[in-house]
PDB file of N, CA and C in Angstrom:
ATOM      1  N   UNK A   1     -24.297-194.174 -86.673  1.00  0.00           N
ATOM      2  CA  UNK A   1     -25.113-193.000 -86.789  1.00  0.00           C
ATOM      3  C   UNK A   1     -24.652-191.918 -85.814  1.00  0.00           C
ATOM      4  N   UNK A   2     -24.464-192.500 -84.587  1.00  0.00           N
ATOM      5  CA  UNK A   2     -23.824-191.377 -83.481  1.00  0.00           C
ATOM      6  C   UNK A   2     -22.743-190.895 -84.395  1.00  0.00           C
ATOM      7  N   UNK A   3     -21.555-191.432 -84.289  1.00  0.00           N
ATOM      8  CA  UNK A   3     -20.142-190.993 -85.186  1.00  0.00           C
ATOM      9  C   UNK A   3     -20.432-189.755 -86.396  1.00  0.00           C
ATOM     10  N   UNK A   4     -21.913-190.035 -86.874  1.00  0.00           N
ATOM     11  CA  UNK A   4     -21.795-189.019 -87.914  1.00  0.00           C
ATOM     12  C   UNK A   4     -22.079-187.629 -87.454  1.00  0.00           C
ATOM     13  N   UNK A   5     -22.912-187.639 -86.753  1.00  0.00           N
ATOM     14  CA  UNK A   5     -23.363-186.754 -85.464  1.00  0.00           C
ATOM     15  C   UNK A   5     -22.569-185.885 -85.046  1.00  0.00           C
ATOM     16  N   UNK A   6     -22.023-186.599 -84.073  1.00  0.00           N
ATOM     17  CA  UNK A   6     -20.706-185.936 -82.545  1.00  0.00           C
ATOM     18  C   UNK A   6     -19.079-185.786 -83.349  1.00  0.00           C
ATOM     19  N   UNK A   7     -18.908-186.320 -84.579  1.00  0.00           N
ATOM     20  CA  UNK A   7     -17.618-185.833 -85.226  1.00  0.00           C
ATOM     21  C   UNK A   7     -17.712-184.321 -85.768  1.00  0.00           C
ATOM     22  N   UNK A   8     -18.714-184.169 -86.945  1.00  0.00           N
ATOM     23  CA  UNK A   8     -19.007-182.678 -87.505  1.00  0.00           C
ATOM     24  C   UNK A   8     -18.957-181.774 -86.224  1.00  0.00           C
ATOM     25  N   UNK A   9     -20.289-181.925 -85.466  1.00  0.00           N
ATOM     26  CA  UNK A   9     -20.554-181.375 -84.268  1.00  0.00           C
ATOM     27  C   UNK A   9     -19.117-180.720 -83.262  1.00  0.00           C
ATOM     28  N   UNK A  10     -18.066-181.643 -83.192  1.00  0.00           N
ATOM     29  CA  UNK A  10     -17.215-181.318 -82.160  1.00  0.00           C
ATOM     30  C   UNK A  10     -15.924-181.059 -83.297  1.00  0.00           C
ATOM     31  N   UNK A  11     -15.809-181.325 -84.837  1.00  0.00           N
ATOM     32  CA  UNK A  11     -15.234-180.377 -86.123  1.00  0.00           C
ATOM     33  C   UNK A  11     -15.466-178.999 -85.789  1.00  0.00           C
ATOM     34  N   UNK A  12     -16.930-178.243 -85.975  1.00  0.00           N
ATOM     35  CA  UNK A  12     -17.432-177.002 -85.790  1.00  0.00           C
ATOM     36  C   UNK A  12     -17.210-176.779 -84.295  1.00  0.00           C
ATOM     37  N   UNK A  13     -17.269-177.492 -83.062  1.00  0.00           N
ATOM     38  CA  UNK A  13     -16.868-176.354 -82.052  1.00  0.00           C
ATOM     39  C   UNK A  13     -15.450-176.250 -81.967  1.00  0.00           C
ATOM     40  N   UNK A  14     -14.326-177.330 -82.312  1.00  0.00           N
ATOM     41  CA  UNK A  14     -13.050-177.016 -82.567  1.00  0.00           C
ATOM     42  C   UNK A  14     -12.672-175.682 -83.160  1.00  0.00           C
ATOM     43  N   UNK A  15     -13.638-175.877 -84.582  1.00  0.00           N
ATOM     44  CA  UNK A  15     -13.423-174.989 -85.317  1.00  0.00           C
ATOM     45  C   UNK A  15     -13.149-173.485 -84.672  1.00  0.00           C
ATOM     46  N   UNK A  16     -14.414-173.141 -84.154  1.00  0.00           N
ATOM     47  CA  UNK A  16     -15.161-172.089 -83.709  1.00  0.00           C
ATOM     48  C   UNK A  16     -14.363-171.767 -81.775  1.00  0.00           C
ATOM     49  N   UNK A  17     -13.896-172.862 -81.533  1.00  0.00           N
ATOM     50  CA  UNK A  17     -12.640-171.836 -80.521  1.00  0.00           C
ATOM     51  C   UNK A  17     -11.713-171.767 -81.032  1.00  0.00           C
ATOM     52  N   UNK A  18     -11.055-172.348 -82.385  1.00  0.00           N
ATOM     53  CA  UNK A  18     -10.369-171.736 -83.196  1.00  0.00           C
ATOM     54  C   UNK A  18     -10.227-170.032 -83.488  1.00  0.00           C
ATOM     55  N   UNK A  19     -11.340-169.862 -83.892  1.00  0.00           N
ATOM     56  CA  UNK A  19     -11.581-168.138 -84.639  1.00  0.00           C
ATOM     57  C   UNK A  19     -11.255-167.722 -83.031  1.00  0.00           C
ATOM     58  N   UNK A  20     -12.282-168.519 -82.386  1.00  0.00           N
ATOM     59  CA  UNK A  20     -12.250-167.179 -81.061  1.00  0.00           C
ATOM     60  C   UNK A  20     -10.711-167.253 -80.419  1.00  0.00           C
ATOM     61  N   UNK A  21     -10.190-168.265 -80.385  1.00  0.00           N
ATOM     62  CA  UNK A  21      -8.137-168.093 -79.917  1.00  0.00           C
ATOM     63  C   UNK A  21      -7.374-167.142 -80.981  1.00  0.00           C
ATOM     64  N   UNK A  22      -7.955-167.227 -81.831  1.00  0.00           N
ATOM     65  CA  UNK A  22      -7.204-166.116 -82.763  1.00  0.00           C
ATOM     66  C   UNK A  22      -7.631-164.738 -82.863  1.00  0.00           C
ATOM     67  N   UNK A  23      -8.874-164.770 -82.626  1.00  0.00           N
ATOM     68  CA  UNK A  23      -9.463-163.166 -82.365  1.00  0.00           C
ATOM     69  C   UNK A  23      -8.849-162.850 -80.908  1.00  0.00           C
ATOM     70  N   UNK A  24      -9.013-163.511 -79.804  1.00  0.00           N
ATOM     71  CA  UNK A  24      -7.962-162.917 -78.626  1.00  0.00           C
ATOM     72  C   UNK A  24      -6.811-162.307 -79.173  1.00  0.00           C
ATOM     73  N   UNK A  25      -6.160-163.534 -79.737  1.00  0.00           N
ATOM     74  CA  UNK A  25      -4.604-163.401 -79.561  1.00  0.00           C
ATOM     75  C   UNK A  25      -4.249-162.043 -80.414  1.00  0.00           C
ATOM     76  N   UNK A  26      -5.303-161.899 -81.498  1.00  0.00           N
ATOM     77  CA  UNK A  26      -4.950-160.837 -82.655  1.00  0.00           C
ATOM     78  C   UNK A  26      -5.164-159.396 -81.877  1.00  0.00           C
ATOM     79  N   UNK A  27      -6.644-159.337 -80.760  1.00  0.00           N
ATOM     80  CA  UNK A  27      -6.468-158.466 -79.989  1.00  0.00           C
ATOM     81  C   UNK A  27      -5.378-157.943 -78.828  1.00  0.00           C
ATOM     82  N   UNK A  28      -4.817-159.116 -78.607  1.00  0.00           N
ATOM     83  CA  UNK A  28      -3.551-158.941 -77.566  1.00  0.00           C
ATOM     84  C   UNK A  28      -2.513-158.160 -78.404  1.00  0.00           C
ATOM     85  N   UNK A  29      -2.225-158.599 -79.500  1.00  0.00           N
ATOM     86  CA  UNK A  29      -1.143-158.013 -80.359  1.00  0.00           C
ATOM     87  C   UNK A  29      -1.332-157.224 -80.536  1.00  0.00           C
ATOM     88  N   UNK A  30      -2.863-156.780 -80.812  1.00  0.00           N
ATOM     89  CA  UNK A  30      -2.898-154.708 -81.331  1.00  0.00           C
ATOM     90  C   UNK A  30      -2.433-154.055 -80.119  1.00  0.00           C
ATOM     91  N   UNK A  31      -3.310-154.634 -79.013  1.00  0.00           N
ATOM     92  CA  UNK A  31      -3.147-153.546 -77.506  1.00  0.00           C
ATOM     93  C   UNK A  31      -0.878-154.068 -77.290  1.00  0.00           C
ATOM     94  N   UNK A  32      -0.654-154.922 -76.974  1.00  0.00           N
ATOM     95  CA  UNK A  32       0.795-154.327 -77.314  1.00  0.00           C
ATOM     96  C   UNK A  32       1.445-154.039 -78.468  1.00  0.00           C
ATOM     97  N   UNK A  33       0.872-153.654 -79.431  1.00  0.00           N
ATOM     98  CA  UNK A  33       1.676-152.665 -79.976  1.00  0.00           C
ATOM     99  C   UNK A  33       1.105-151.570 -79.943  1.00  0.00           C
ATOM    100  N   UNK A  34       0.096-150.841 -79.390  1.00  0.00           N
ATOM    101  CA  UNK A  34      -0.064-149.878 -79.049  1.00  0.00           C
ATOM    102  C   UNK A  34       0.348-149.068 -78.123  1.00  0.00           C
ATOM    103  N   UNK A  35       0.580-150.401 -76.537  1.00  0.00           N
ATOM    104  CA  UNK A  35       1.597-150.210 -75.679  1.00  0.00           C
ATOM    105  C   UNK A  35       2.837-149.510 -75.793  1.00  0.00           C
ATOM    106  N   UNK A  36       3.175-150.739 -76.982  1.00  0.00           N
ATOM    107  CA  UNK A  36       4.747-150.139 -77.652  1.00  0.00           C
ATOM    108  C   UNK A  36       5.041-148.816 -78.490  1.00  0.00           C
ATOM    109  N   UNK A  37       4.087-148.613 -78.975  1.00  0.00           N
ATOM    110  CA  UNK A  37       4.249-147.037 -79.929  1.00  0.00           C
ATOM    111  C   UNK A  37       3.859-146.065 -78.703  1.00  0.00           C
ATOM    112  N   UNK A  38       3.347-146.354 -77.931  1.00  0.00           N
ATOM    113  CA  UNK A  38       3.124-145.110 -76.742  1.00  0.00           C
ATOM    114  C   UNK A  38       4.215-145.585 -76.000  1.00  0.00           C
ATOM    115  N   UNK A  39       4.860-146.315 -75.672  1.00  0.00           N
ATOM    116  CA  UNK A  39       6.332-146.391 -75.003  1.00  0.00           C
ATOM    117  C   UNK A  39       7.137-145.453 -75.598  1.00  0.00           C
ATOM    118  N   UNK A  40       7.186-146.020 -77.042  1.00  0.00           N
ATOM    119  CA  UNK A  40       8.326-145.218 -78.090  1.00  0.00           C
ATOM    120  C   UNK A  40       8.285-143.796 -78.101  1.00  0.00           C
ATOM    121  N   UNK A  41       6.658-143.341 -78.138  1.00  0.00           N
ATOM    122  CA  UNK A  41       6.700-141.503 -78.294  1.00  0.00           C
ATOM    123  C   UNK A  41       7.065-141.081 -76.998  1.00  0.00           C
ATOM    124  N   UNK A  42       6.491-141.860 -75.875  1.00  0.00           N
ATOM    125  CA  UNK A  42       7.423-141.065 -74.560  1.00  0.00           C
ATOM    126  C   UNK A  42       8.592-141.273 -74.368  1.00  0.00           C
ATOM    127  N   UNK A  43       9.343-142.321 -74.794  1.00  0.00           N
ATOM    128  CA  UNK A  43      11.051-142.384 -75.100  1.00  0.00           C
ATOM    129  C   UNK A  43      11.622-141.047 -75.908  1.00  0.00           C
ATOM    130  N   UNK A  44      10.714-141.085 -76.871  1.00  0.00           N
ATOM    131  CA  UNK A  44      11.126-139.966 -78.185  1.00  0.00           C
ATOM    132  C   UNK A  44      10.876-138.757 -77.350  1.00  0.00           C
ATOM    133  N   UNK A  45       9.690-138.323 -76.800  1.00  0.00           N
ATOM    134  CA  UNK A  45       9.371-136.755 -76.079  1.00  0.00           C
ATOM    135  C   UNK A  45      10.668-136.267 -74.998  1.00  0.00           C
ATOM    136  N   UNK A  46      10.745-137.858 -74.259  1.00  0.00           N
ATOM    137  CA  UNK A  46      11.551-137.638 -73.154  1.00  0.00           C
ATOM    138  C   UNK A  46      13.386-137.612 -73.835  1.00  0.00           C
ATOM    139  N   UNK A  47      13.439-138.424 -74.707  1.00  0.00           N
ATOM    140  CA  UNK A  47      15.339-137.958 -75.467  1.00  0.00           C
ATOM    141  C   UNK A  47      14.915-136.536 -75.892  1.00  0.00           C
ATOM    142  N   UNK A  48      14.106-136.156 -76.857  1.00  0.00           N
ATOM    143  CA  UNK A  48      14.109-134.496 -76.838  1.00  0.00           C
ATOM    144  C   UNK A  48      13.839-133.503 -76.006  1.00  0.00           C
ATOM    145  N   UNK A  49      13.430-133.904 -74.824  1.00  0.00           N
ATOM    146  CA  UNK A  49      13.677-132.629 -73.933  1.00  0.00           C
ATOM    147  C   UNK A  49      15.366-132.961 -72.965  1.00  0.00           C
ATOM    148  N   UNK A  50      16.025-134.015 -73.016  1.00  0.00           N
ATOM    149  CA  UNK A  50      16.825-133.663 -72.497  1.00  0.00           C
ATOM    150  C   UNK A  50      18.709-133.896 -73.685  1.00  0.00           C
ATOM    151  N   UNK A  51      17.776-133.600 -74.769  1.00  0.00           N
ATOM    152  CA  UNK A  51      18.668-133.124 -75.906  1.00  0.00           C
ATOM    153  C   UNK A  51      18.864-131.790 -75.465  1.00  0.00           C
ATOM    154  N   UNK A  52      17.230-131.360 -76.083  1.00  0.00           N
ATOM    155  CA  UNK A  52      17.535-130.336 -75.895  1.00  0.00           C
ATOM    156  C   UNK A  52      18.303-129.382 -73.913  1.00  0.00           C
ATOM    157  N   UNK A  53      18.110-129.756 -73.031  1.00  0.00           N
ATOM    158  CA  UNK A  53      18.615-129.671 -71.968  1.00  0.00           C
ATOM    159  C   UNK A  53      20.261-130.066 -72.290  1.00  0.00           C
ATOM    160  N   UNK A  54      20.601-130.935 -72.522  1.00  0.00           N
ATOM    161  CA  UNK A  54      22.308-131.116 -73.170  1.00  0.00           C
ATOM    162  C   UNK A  54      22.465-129.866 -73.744  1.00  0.00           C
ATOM    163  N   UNK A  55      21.774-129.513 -74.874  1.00  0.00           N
ATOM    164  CA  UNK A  55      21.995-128.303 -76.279  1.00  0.00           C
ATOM    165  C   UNK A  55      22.198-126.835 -75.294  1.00  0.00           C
ATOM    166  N   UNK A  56      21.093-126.864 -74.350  1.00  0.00           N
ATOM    167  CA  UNK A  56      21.498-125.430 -73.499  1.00  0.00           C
ATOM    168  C   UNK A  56      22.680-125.548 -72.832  1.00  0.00           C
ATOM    169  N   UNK A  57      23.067-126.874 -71.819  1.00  0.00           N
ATOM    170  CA  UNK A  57      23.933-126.922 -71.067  1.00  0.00           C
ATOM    171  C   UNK A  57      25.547-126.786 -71.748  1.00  0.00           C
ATOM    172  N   UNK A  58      25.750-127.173 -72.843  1.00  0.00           N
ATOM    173  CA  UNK A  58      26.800-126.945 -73.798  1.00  0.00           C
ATOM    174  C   UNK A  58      27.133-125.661 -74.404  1.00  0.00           C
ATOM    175  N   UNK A  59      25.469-124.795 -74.410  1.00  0.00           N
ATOM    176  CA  UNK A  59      25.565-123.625 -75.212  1.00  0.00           C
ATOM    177  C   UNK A  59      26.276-122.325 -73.674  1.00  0.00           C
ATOM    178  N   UNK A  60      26.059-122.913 -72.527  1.00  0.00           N
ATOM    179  CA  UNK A  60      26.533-122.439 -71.683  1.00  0.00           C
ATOM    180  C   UNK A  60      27.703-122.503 -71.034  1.00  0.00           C
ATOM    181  N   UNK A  61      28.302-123.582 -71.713  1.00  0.00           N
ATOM    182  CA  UNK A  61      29.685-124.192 -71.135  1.00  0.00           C
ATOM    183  C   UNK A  61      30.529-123.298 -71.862  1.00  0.00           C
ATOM    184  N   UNK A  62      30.036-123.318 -73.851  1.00  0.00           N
ATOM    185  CA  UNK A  62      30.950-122.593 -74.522  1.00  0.00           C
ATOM    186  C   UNK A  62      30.739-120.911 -74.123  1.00  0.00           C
ATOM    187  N   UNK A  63      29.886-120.922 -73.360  1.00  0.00           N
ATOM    188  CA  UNK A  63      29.774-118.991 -73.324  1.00  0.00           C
ATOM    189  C   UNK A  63      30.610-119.097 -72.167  1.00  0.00           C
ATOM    190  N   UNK A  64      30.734-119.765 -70.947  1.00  0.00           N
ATOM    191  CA  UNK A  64      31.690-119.582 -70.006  1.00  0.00           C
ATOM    192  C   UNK A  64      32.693-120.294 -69.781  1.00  0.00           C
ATOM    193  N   UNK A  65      33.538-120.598 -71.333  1.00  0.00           N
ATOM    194  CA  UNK A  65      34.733-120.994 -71.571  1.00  0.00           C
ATOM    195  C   UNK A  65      35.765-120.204 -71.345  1.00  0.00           C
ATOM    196  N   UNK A  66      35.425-119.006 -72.161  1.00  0.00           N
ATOM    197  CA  UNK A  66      36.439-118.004 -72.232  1.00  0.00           C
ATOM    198  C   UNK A  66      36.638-117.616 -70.650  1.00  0.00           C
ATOM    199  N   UNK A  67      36.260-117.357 -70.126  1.00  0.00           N
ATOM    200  CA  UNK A  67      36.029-116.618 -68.474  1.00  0.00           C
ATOM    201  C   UNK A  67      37.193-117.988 -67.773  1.00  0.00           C
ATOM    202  N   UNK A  68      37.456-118.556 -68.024  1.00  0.00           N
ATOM    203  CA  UNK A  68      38.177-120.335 -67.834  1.00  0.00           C
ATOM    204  C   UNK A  68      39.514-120.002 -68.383  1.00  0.00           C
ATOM    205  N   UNK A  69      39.599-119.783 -69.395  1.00  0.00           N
ATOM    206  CA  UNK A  69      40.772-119.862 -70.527  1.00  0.00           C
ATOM    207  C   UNK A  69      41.582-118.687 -69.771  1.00  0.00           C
ATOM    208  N   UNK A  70      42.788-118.877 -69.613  1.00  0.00           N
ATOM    209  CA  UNK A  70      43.473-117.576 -69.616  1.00  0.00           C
ATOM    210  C   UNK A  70      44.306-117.330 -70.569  1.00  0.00           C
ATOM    211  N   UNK A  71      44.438-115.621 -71.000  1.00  0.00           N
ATOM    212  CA  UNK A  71      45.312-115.033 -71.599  1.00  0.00           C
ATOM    213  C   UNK A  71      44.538-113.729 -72.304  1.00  0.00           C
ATOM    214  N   UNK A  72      44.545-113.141 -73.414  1.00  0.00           N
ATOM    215  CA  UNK A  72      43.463-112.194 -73.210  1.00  0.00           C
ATOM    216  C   UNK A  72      42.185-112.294 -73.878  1.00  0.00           C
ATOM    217  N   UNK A  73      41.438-111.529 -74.092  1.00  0.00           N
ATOM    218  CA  UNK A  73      40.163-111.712 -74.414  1.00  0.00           C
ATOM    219  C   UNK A  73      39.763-112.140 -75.524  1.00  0.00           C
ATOM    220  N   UNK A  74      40.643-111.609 -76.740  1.00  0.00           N
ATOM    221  CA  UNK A  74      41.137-111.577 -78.242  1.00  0.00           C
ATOM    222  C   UNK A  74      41.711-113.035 -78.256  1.00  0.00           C
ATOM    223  N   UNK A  75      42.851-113.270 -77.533  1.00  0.00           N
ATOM    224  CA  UNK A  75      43.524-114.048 -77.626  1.00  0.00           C
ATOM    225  C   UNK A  75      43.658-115.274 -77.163  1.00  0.00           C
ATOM    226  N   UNK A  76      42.671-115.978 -76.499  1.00  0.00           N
ATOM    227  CA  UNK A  76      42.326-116.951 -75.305  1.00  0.00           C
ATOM    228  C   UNK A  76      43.847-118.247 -75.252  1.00  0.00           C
ATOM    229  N   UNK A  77      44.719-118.403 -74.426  1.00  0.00           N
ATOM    230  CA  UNK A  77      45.640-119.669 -74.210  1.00  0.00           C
ATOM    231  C   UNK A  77      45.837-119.974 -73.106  1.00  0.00           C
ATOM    232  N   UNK A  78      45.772-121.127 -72.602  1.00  0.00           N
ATOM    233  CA  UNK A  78      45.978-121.729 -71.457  1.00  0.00           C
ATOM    234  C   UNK A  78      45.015-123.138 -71.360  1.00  0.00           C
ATOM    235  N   UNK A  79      44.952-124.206 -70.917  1.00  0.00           N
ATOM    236  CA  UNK A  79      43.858-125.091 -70.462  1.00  0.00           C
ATOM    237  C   UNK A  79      43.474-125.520 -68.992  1.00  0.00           C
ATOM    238  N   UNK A  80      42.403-124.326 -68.959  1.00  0.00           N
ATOM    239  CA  UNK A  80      41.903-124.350 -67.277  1.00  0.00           C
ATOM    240  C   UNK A  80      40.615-125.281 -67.469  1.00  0.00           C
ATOM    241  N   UNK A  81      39.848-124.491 -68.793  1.00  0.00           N
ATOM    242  CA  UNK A  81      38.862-125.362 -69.184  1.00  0.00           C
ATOM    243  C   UNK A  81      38.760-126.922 -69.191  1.00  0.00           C
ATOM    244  N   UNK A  82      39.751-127.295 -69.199  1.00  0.00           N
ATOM    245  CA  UNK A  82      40.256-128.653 -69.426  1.00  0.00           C
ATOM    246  C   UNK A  82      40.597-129.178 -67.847  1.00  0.00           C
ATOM    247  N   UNK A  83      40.843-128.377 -67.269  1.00  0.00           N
ATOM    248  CA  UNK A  83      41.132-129.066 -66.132  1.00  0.00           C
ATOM    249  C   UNK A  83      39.775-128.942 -65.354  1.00  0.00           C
ATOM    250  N   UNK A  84      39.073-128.096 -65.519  1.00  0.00           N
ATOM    251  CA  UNK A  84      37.675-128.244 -64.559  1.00  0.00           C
ATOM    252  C   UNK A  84      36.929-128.829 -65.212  1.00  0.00           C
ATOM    253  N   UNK A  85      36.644-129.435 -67.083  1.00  0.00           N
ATOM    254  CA  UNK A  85      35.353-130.302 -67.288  1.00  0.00           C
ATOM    255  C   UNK A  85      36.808-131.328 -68.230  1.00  0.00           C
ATOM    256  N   UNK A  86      37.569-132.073 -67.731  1.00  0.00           N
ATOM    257  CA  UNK A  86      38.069-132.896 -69.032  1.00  0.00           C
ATOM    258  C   UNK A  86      37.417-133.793 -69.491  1.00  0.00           C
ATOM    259  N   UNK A  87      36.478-133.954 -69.147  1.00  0.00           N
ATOM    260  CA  UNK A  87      35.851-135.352 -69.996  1.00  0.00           C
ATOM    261  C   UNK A  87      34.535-134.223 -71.187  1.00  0.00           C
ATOM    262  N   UNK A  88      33.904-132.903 -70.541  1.00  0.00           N
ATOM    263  CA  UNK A  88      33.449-132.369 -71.568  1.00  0.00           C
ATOM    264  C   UNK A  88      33.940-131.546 -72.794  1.00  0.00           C
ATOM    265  N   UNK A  89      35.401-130.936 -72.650  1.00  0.00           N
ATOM    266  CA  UNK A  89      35.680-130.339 -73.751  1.00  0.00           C
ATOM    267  C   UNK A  89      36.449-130.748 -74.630  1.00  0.00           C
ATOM    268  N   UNK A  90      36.514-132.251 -74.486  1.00  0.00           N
ATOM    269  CA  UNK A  90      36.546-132.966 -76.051  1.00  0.00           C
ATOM    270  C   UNK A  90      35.504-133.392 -76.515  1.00  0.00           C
ATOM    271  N   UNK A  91      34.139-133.134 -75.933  1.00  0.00           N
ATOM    272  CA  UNK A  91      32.798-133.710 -76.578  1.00  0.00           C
ATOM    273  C   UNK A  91      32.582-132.095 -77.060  1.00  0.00           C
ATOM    274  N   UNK A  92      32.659-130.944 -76.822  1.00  0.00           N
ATOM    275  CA  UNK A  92      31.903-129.960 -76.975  1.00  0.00           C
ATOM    276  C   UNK A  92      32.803-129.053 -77.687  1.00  0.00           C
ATOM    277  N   UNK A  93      34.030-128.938 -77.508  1.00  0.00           N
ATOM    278  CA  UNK A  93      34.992-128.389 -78.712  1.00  0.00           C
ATOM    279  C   UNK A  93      34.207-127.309 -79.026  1.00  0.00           C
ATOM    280  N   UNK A  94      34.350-125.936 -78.060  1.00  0.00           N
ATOM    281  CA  UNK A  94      33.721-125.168 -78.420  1.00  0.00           C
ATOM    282  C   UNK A  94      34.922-123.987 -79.404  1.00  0.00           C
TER     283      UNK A  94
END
């Protein structure tokens, strides 16, 4: 008679920290991935402001290329440019 009792009985509280280990765990998973998508947009905010910071710094390299280059104004030949950024004016090929 006990056995019929204390088996169901300790079935249903198994059961029932069952739901509740899975309702944690399901809450842990939302809050990190919420973590993670607010990681990602400040990854994303922070590569576009220093895109854009690259995009000016390039747009300034090619305006004070020529002033670098010698020969005439029309005509730009020489590689000075090249000797003061060589690792940038094969990325920027202005």
């Amino acid at each position: 008679m006990l056995i019929l009792f204390v088996f169901p009985v300790l079935a249903v509280l198994a059961t029932l920290w069952g739901v509740y280990y899975s309702r944690q765990q399901l809450k842990e998973a939302k809050r990190i991935r919420e973590e993670n998508h607010k990681l990602f947009d400040d990854q994303r905010r922070e590569d576009n402001a220093w895109s854009g910071k690259c995009a000016r710094a390039s747009q300034a390299l090619c305006a004070l290329a020529p002033r670098f280059i010698q020969g005439s104004a029309g005509q730009p030949s020489g590689y000075a440019l090249s000797i003061l950024f060589p690792t940038l004016v094969s990325v920027l090929e202005c």
